[in-house]
PDB file of N, CA and C in Angstrom:
ATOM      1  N   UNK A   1     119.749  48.306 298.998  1.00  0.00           N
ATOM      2  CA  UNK A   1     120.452  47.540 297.984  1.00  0.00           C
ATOM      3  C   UNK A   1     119.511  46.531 297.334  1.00  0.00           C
ATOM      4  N   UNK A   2     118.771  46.137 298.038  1.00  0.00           N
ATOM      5  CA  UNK A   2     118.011  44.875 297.409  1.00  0.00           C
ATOM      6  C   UNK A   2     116.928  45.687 296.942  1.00  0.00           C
ATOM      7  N   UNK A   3     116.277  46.640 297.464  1.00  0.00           N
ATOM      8  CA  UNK A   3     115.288  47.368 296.890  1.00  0.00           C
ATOM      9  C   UNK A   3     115.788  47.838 294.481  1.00  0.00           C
ATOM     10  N   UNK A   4     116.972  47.992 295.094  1.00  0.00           N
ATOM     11  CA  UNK A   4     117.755  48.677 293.817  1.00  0.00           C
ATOM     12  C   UNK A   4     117.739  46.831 292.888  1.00  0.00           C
ATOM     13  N   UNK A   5     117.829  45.901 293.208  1.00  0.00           N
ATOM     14  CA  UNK A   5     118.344  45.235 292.656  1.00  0.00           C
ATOM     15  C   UNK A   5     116.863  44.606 291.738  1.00  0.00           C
ATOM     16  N   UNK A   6     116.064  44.952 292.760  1.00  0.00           N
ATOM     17  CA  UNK A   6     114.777  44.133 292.512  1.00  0.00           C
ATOM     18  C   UNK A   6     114.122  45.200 290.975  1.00  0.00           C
ATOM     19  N   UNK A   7     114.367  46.469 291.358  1.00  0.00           N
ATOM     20  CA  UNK A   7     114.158  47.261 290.387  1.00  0.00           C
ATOM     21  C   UNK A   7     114.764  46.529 288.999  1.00  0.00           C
ATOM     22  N   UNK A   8     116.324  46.551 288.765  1.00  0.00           N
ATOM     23  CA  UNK A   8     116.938  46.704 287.869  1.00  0.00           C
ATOM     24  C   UNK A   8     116.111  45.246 287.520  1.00  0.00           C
ATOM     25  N   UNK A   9     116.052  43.875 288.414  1.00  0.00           N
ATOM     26  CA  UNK A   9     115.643  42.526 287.707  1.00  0.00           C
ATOM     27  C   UNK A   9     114.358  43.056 286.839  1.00  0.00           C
ATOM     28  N   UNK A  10     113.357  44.491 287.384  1.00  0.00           N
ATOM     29  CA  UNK A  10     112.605  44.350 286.886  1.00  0.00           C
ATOM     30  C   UNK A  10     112.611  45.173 285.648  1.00  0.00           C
ATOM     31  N   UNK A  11     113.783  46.085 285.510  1.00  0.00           N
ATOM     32  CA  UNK A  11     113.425  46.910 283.972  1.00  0.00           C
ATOM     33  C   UNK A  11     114.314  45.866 283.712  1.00  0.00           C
ATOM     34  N   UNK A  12     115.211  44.677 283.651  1.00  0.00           N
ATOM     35  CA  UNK A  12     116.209  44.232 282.518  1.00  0.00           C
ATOM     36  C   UNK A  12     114.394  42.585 282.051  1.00  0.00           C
ATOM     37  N   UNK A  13     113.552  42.474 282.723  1.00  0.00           N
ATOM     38  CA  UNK A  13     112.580  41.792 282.580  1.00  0.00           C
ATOM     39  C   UNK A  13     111.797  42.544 281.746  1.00  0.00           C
ATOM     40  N   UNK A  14     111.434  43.432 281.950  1.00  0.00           N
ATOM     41  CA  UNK A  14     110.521  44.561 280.984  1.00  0.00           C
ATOM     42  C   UNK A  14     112.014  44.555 279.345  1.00  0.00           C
ATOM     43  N   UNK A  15     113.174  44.747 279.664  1.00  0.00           N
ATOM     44  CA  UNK A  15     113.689  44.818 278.273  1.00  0.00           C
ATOM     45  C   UNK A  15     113.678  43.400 277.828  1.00  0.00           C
ATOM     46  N   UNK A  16     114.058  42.381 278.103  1.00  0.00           N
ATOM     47  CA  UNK A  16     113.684  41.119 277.475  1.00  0.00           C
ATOM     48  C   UNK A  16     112.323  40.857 276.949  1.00  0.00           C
ATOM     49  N   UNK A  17     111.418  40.975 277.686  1.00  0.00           N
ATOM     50  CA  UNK A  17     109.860  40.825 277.032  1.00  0.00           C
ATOM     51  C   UNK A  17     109.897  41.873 275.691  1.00  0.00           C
ATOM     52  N   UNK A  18     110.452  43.255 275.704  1.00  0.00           N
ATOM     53  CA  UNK A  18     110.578  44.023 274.487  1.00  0.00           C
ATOM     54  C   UNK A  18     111.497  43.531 273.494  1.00  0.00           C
ATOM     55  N   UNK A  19     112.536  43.020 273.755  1.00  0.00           N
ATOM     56  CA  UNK A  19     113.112  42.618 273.258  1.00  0.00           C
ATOM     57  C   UNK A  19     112.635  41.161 271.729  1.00  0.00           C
ATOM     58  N   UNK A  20     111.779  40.361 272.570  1.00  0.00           N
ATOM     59  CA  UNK A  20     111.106  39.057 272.255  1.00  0.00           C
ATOM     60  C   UNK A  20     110.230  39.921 271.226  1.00  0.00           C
ATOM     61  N   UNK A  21     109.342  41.056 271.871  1.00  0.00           N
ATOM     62  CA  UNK A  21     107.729  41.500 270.691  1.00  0.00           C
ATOM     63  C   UNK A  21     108.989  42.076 270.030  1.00  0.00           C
ATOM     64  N   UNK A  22     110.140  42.768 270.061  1.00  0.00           N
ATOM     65  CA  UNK A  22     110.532  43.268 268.581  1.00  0.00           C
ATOM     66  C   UNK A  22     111.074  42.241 267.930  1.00  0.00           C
ATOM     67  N   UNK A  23     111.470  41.438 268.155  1.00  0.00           N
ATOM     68  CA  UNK A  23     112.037  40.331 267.221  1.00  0.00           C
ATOM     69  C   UNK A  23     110.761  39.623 266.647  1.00  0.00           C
ATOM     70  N   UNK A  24     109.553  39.146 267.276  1.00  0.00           N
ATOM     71  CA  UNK A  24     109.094  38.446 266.618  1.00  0.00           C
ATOM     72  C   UNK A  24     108.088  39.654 265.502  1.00  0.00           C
ATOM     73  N   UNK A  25     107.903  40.773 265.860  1.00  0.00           N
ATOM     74  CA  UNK A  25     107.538  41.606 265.399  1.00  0.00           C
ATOM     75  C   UNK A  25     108.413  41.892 263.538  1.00  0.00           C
ATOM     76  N   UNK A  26     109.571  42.170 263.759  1.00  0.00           N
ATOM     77  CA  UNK A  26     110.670  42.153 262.992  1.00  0.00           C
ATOM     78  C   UNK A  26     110.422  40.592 261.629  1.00  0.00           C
ATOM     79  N   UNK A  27     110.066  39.659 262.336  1.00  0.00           N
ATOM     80  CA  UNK A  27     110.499  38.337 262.073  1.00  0.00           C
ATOM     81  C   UNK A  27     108.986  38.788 260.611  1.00  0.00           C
ATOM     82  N   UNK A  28     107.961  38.813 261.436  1.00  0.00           N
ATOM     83  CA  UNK A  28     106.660  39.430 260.934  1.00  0.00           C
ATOM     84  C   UNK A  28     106.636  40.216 259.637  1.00  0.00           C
ATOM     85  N   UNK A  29     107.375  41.754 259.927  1.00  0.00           N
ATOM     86  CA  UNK A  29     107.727  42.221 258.934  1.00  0.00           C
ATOM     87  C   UNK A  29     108.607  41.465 257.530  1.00  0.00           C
ATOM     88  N   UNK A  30     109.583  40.928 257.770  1.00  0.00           N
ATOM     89  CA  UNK A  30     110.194  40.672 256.715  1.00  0.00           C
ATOM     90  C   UNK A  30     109.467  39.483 256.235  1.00  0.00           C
ATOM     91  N   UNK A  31     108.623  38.617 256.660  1.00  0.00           N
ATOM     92  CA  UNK A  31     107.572  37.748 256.093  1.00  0.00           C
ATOM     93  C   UNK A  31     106.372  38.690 255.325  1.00  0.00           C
ATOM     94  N   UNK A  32     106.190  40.164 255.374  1.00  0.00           N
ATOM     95  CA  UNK A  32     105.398  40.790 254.659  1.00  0.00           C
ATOM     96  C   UNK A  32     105.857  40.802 253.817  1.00  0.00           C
ATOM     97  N   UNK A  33     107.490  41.526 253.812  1.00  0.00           N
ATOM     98  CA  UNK A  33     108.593  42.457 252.861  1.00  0.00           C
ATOM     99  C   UNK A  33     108.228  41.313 251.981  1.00  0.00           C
ATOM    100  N   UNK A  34     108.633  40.306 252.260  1.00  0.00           N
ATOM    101  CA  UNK A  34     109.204  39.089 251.036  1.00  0.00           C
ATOM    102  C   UNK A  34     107.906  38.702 250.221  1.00  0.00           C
ATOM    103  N   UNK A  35     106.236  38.870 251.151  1.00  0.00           N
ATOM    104  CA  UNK A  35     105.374  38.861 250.266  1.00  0.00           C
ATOM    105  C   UNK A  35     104.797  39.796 249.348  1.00  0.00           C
ATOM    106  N   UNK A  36     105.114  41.010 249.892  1.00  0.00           N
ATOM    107  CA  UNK A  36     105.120  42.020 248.916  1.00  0.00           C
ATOM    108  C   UNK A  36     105.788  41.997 247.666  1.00  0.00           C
ATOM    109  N   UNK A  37     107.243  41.528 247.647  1.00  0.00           N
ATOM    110  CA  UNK A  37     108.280  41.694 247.068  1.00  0.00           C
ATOM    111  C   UNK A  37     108.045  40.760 245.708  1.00  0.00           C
ATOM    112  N   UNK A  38     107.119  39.485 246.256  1.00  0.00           N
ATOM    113  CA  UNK A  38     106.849  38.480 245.165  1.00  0.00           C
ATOM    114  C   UNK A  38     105.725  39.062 244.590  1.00  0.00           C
ATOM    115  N   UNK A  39     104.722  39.654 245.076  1.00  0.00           N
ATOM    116  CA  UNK A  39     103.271  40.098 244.702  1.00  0.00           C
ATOM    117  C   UNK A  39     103.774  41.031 243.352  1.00  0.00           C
ATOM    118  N   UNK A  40     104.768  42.036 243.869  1.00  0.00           N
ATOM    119  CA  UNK A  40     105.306  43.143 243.149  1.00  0.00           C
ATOM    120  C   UNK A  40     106.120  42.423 241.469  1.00  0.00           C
ATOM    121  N   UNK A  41     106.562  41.509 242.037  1.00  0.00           N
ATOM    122  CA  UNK A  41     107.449  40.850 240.864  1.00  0.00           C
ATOM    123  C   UNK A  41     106.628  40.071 240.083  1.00  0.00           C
ATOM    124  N   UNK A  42     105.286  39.439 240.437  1.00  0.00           N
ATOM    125  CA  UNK A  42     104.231  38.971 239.840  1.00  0.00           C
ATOM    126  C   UNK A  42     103.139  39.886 238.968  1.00  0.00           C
ATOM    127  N   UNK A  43     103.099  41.078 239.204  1.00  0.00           N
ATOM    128  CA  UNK A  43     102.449  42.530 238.688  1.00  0.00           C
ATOM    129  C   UNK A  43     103.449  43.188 237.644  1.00  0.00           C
ATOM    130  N   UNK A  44     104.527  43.316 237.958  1.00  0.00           N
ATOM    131  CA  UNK A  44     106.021  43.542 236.950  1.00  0.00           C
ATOM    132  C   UNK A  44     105.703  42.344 235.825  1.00  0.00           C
ATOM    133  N   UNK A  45     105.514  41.062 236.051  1.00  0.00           N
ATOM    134  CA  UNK A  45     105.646  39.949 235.172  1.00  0.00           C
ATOM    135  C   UNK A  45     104.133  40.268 234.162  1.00  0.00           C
ATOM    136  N   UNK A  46     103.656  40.376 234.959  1.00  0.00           N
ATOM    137  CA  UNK A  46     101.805  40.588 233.868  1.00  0.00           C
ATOM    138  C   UNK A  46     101.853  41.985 233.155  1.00  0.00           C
ATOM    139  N   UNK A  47     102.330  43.099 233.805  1.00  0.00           N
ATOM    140  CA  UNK A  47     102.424  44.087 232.845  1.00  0.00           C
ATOM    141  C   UNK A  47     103.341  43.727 231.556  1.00  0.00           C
ATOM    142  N   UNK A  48     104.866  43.780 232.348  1.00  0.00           N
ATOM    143  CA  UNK A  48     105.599  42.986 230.836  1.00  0.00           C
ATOM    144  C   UNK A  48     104.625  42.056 229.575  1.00  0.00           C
ATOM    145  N   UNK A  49     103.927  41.101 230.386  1.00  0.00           N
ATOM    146  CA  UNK A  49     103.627  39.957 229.327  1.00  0.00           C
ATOM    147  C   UNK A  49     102.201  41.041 228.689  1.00  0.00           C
ATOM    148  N   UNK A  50     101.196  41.854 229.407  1.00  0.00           N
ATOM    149  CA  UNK A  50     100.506  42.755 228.460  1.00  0.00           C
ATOM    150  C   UNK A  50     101.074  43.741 227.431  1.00  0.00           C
ATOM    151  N   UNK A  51     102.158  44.279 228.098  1.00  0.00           N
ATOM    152  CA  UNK A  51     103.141  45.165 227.018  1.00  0.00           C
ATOM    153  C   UNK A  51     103.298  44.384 225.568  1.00  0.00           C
ATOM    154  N   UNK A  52     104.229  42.719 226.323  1.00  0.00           N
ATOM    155  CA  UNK A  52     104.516  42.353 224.850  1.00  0.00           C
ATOM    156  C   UNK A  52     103.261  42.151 223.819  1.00  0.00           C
ATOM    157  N   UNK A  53     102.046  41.808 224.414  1.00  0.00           N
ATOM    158  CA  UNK A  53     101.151  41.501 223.360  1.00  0.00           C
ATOM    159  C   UNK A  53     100.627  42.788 223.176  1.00  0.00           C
ATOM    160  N   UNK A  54     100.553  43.293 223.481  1.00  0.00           N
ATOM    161  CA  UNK A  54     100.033  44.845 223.097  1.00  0.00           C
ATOM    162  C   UNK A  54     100.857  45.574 221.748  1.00  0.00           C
ATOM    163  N   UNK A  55     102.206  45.162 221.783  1.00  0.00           N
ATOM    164  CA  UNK A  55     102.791  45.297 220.994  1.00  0.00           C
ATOM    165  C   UNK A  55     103.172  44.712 219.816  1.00  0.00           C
ATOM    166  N   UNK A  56     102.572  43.440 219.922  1.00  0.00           N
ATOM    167  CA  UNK A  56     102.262  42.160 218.372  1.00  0.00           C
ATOM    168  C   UNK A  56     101.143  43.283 217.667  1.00  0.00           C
ATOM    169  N   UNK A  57     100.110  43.016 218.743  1.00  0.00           N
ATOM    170  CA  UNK A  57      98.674  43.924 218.457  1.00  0.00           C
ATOM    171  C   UNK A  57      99.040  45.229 217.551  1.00  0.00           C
ATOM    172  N   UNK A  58      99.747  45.887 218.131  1.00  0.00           N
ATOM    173  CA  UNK A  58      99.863  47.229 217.364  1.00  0.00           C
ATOM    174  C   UNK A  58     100.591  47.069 215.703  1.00  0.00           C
ATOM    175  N   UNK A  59     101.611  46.055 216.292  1.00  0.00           N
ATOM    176  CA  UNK A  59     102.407  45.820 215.184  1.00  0.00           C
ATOM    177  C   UNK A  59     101.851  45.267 213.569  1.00  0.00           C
ATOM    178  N   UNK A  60     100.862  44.719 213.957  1.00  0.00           N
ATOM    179  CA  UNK A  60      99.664  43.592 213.243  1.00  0.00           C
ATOM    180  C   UNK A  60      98.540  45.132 212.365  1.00  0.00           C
ATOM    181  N   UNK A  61      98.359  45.824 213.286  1.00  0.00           N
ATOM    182  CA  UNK A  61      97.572  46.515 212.576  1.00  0.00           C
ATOM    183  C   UNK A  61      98.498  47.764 211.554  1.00  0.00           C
ATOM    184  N   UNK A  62      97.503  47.975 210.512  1.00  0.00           N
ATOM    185  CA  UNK A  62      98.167  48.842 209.236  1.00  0.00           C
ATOM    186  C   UNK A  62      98.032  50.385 209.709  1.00  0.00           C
ATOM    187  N   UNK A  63      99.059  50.612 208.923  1.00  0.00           N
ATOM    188  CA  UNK A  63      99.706  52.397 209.086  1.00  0.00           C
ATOM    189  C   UNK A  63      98.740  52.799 208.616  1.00  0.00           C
ATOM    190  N   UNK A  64      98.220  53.974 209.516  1.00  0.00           N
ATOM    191  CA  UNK A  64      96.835  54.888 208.760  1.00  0.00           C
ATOM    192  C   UNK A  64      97.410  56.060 208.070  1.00  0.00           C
ATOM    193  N   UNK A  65      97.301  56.015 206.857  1.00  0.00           N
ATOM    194  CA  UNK A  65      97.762  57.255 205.900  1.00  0.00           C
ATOM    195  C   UNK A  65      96.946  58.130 206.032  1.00  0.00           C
ATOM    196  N   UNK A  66      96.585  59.690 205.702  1.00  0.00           N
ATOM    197  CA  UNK A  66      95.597  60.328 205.929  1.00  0.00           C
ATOM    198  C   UNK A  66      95.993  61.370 204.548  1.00  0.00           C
TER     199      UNK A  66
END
């Protein structure tokens, strides 16, 4: 009985320590997600703002007749 018990203290010890690396693991990830997420929305923002001037630019220059 105590042999059994000492076991179980030791896989429910092994799941808590797993428990802890996936959470802080987890915690980790979504501190990437959210820097990605701004990086991505900062690259979205500079293309937009090249689009719009790209498009004064084009607008500015004359129709080539041929």
């Amino acid at each position: 009985m105590q042999g059994e018990l000492n076991i179980l203290e030791s896989k429910l010890a092994q799941l808590v320590g797993l428990t802890r690396r996936m959470r802080a693991e987890n915690h980790q990830l979504r501190q990437d997600l959210a820097e990605a997420l701004s990086r991505a929305r900062q690259s979205d923002d500079k293309i937009n703002n090249a689009k719009s001037r790209l498009e004064i630019i084009l607008a500015k220059l004359p129709d080539e007749k041929i």
